[in-house]
N, C-alpha and C. Protein backbone atom coordinates (compact mmCIF):
# COMPACT_ATOMS: atom_id res chain seq x y z
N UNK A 1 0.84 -1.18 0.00
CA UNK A 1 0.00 0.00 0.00
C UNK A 1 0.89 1.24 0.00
N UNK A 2 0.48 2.28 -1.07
CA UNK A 2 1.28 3.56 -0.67
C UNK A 2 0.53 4.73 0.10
N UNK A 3 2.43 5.18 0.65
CA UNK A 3 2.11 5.78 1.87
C UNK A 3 1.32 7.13 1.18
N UNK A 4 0.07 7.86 2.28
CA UNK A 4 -0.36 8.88 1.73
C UNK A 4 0.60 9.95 2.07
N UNK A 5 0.47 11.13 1.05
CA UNK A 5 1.34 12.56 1.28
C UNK A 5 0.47 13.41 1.90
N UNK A 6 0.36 12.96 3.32
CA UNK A 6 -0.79 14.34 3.54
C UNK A 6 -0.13 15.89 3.24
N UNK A 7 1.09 16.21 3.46
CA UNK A 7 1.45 17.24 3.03
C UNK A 7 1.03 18.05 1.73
N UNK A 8 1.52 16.70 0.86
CA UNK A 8 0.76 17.35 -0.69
C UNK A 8 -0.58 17.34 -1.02
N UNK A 9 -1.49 16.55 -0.21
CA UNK A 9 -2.63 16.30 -0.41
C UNK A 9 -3.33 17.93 0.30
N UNK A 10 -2.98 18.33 1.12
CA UNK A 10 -3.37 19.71 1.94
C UNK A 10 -2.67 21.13 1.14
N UNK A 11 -1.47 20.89 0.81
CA UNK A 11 -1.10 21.97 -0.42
C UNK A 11 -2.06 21.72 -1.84
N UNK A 12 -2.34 20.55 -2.27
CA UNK A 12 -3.37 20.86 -3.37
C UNK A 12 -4.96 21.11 -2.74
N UNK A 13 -5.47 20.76 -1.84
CA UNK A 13 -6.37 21.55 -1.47
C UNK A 13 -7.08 22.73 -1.31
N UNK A 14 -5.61 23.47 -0.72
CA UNK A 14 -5.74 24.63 -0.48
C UNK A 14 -5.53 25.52 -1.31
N UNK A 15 -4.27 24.87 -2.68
CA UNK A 15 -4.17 25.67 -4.14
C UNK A 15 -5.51 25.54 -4.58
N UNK A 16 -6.39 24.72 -4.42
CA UNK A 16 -7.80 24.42 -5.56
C UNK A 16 -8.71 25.68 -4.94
N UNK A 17 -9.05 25.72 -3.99
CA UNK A 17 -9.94 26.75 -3.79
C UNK A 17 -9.16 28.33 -2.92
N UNK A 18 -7.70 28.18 -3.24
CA UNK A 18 -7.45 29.41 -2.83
C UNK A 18 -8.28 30.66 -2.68
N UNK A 19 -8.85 31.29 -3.44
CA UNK A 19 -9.44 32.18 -4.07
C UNK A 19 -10.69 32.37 -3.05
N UNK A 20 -11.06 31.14 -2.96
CA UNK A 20 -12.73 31.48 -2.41
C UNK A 20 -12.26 30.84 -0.68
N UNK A 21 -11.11 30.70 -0.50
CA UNK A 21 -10.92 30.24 1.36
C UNK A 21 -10.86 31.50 2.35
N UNK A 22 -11.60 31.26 3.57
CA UNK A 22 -11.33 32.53 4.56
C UNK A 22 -10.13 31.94 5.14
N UNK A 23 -9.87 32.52 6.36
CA UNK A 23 -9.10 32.25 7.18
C UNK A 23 -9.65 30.63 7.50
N UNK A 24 -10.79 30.90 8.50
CA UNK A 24 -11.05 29.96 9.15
C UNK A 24 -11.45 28.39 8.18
N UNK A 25 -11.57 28.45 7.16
CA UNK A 25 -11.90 27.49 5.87
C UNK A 25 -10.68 27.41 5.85
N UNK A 26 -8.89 27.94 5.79
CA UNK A 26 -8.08 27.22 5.88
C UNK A 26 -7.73 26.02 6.79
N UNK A 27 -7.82 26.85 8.07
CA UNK A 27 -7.95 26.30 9.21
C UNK A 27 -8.25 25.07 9.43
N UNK A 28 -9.61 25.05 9.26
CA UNK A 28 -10.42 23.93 9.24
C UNK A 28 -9.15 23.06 8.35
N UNK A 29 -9.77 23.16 7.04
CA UNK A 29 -8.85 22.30 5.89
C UNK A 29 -7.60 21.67 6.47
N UNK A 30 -7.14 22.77 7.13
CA UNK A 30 -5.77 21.89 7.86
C UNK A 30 -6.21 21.10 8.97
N UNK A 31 -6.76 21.05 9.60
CA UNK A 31 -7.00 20.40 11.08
C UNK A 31 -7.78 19.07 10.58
N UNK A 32 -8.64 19.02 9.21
CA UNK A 32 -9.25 17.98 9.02
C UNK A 32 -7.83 17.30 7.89
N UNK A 33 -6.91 17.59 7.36
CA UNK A 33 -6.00 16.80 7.20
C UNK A 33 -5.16 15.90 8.29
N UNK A 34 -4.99 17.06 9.42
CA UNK A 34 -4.44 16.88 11.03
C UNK A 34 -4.69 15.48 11.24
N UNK A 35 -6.46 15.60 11.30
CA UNK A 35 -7.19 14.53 11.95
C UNK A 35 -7.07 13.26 11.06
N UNK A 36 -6.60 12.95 9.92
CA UNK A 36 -6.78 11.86 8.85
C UNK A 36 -4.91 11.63 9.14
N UNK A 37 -4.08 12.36 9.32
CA UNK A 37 -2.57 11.84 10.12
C UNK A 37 -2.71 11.48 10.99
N UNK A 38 -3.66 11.78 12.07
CA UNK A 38 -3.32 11.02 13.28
C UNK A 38 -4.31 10.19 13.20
N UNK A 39 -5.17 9.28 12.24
CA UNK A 39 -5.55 8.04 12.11
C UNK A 39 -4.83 7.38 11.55
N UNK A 40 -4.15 7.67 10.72
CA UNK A 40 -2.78 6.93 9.77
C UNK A 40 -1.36 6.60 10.69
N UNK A 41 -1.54 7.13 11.56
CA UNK A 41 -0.96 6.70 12.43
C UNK A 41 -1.03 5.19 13.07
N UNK A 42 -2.07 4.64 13.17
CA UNK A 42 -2.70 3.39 13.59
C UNK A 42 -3.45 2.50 12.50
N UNK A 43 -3.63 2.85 11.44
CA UNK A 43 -4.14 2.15 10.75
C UNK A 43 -4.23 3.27 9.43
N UNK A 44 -4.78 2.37 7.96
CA UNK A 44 -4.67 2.77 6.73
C UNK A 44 -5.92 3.86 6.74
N UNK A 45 -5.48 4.85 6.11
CA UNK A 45 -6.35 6.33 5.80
C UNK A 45 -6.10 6.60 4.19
N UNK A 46 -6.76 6.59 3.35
CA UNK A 46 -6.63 6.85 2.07
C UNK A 46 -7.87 8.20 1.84
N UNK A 47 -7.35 9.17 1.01
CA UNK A 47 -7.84 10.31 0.74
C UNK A 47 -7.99 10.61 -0.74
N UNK A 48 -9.24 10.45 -1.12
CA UNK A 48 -10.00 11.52 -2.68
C UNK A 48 -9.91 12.63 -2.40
N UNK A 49 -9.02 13.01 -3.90
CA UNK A 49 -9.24 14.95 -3.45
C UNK A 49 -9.97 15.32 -5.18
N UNK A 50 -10.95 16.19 -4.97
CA UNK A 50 -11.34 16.70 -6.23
C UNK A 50 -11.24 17.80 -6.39
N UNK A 51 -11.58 18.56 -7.45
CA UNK A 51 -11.51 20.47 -7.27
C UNK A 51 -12.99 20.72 -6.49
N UNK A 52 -13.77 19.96 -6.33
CA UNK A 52 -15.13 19.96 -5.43
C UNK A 52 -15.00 19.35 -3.98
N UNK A 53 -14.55 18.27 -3.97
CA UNK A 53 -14.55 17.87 -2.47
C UNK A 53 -13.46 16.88 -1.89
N UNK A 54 -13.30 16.68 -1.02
CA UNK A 54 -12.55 15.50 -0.14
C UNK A 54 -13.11 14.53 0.39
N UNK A 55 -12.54 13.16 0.04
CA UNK A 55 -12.94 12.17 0.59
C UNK A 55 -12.13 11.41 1.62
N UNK A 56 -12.28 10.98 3.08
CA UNK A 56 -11.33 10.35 3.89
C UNK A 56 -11.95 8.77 4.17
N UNK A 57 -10.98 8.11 3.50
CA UNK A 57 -11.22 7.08 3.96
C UNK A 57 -10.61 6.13 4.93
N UNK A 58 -11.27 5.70 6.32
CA UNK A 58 -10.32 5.01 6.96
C UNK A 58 -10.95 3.76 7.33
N UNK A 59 -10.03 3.24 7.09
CA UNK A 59 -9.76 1.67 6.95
C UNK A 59 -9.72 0.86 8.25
N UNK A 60 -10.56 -0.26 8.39
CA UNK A 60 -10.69 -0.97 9.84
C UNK A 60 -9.91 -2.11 9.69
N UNK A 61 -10.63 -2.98 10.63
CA UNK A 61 -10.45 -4.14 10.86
C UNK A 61 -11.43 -5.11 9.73
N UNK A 62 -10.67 -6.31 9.18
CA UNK A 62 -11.43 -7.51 8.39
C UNK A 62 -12.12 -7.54 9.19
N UNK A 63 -13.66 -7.90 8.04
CA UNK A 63 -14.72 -8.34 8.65
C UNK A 63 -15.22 -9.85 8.01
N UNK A 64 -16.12 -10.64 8.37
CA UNK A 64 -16.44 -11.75 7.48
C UNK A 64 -15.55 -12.66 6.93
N UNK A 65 -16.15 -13.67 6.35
CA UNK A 65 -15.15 -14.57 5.94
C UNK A 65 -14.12 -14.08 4.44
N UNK A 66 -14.94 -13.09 3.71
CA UNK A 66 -14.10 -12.98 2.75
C UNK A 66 -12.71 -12.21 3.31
N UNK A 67 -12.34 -11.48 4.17
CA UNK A 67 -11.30 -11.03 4.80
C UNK A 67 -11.53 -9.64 4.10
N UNK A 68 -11.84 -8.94 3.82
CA UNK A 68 -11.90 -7.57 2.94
C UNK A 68 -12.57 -6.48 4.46
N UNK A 69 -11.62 -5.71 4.20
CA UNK A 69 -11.34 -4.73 5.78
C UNK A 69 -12.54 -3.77 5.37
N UNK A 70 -13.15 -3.34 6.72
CA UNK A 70 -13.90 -2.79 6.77
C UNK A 70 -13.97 -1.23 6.59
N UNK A 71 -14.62 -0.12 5.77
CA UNK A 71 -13.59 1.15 5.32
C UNK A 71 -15.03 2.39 5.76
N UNK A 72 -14.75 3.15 6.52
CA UNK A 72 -15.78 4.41 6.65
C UNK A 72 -15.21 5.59 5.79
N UNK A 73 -16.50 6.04 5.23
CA UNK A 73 -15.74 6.93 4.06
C UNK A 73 -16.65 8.56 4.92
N UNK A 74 -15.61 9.55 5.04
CA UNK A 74 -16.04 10.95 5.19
C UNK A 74 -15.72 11.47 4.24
N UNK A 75 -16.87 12.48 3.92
CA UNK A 75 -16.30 13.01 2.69
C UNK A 75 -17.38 14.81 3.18
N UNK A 76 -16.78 15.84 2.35
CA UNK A 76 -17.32 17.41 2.46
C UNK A 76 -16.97 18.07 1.43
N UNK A 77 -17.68 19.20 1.02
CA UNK A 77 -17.26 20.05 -0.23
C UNK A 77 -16.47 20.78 0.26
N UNK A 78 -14.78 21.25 -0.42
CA UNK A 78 -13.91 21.93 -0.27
C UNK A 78 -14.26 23.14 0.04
N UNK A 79 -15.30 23.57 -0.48
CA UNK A 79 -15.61 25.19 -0.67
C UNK A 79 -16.89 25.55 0.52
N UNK A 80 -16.74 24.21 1.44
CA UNK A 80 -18.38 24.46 2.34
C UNK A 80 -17.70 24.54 3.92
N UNK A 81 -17.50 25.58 4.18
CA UNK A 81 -16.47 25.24 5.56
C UNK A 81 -17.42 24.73 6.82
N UNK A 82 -19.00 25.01 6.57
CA UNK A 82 -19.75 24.33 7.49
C UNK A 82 -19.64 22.87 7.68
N UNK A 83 -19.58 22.58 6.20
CA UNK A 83 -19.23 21.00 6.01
C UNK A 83 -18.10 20.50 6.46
N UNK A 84 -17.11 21.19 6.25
CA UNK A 84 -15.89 21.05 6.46
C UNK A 84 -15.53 20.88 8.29
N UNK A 85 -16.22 21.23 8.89
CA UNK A 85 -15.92 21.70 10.17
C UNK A 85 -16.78 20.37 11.32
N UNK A 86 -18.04 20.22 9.90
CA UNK A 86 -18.75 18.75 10.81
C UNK A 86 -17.77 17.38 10.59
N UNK A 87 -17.08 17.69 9.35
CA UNK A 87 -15.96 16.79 8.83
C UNK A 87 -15.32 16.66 9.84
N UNK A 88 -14.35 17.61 10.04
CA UNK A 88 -13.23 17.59 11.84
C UNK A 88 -13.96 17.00 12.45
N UNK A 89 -15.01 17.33 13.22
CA UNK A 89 -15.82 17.26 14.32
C UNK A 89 -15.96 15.32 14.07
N UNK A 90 -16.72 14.99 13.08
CA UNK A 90 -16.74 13.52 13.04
C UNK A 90 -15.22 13.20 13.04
N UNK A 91 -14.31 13.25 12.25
CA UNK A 91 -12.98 12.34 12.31
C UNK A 91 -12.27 12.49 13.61
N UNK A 92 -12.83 13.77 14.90
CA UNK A 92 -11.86 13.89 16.23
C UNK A 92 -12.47 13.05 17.22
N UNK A 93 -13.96 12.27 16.60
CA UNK A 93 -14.68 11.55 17.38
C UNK A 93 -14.06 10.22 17.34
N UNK A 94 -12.84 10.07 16.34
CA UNK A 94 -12.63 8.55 15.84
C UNK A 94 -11.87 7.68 17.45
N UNK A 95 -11.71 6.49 17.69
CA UNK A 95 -10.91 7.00 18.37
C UNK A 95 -9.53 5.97 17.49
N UNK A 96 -8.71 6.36 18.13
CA UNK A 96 -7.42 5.63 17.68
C UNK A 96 -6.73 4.72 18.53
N UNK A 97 -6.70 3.15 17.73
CA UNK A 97 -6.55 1.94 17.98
C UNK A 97 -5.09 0.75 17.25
N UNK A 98 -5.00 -0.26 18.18
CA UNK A 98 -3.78 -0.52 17.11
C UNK A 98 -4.40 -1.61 16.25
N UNK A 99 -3.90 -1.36 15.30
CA UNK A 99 -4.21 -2.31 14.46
C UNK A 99 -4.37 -3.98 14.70
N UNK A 100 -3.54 -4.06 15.56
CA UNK A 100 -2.86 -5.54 15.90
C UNK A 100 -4.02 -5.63 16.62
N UNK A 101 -4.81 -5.25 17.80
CA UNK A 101 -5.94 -5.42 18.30
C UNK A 101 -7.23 -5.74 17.09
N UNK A 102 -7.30 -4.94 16.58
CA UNK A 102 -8.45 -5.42 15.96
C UNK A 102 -8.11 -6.80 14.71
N UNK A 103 -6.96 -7.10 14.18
CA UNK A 103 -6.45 -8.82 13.76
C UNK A 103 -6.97 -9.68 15.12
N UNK A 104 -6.48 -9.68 16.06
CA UNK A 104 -7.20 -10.41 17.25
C UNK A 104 -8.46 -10.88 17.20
N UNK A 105 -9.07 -9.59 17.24
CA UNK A 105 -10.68 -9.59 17.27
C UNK A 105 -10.66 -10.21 16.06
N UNK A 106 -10.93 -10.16 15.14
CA UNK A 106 -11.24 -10.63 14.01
C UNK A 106 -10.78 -12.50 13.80
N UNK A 107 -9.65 -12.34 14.64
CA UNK A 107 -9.08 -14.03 14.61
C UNK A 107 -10.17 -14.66 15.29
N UNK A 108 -10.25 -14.12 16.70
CA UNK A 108 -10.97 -14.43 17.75
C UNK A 108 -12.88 -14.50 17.09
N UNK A 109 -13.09 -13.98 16.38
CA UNK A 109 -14.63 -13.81 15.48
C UNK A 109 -14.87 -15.20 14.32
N UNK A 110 -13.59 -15.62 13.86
CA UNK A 110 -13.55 -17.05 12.84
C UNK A 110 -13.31 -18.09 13.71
């Protein structure tokens, strides 16, 4: 799996809607990248970026017998900082786990 660039992924963000960002719509933008590093920290986080919106996807624990990991997708329009801000707000609710725990569970479930 490749590693994500949140760095570059938050510099093209913020180049796409330069124009139309306040302060606080940066802000945000950064803190909801923040929050998708410190899930990648513990487990796989993969990110859609469009000139319209962002998608975060983070990646669980296998579920079922086919083994195919379980994935919650957040996603907000770049240009909607209301959206953007319920975005943070859900991903600071995540909590962060080790990976190796949830293989357990999942051993422990077959």
């Amino acid at each position: 799996m490749r590693k994500t660039d949140f760095k570059r992924i938050e510099k093209l963000i913020l180049q796409e809607c330069e124009e139309r960002l306040c302060e606080l719509h940066r802000n945000v933008t950064t803190a909801v990248i923040g929050e998708a590093r410190r899930l990648a920290a513990t487990r796989p986080v993969s990110i859609a970026l469009s000139p319209n919106y962002v998608a975060i996807y983070v990646h669980g624990k296998t579920v079922g017998d086919d083994e195919k990991p379980d994935c919650d997708i957040y996603s907000a329009d770049n240009d909607d900082t209301d959206g953007l801000i319920e975005l943070l707000e859900t991903l600071q609710q995540i909590d962060v786990y080790d990976l190796e725990e949830d293989e357990d569970d999942a051993e422990a479930l077959s």
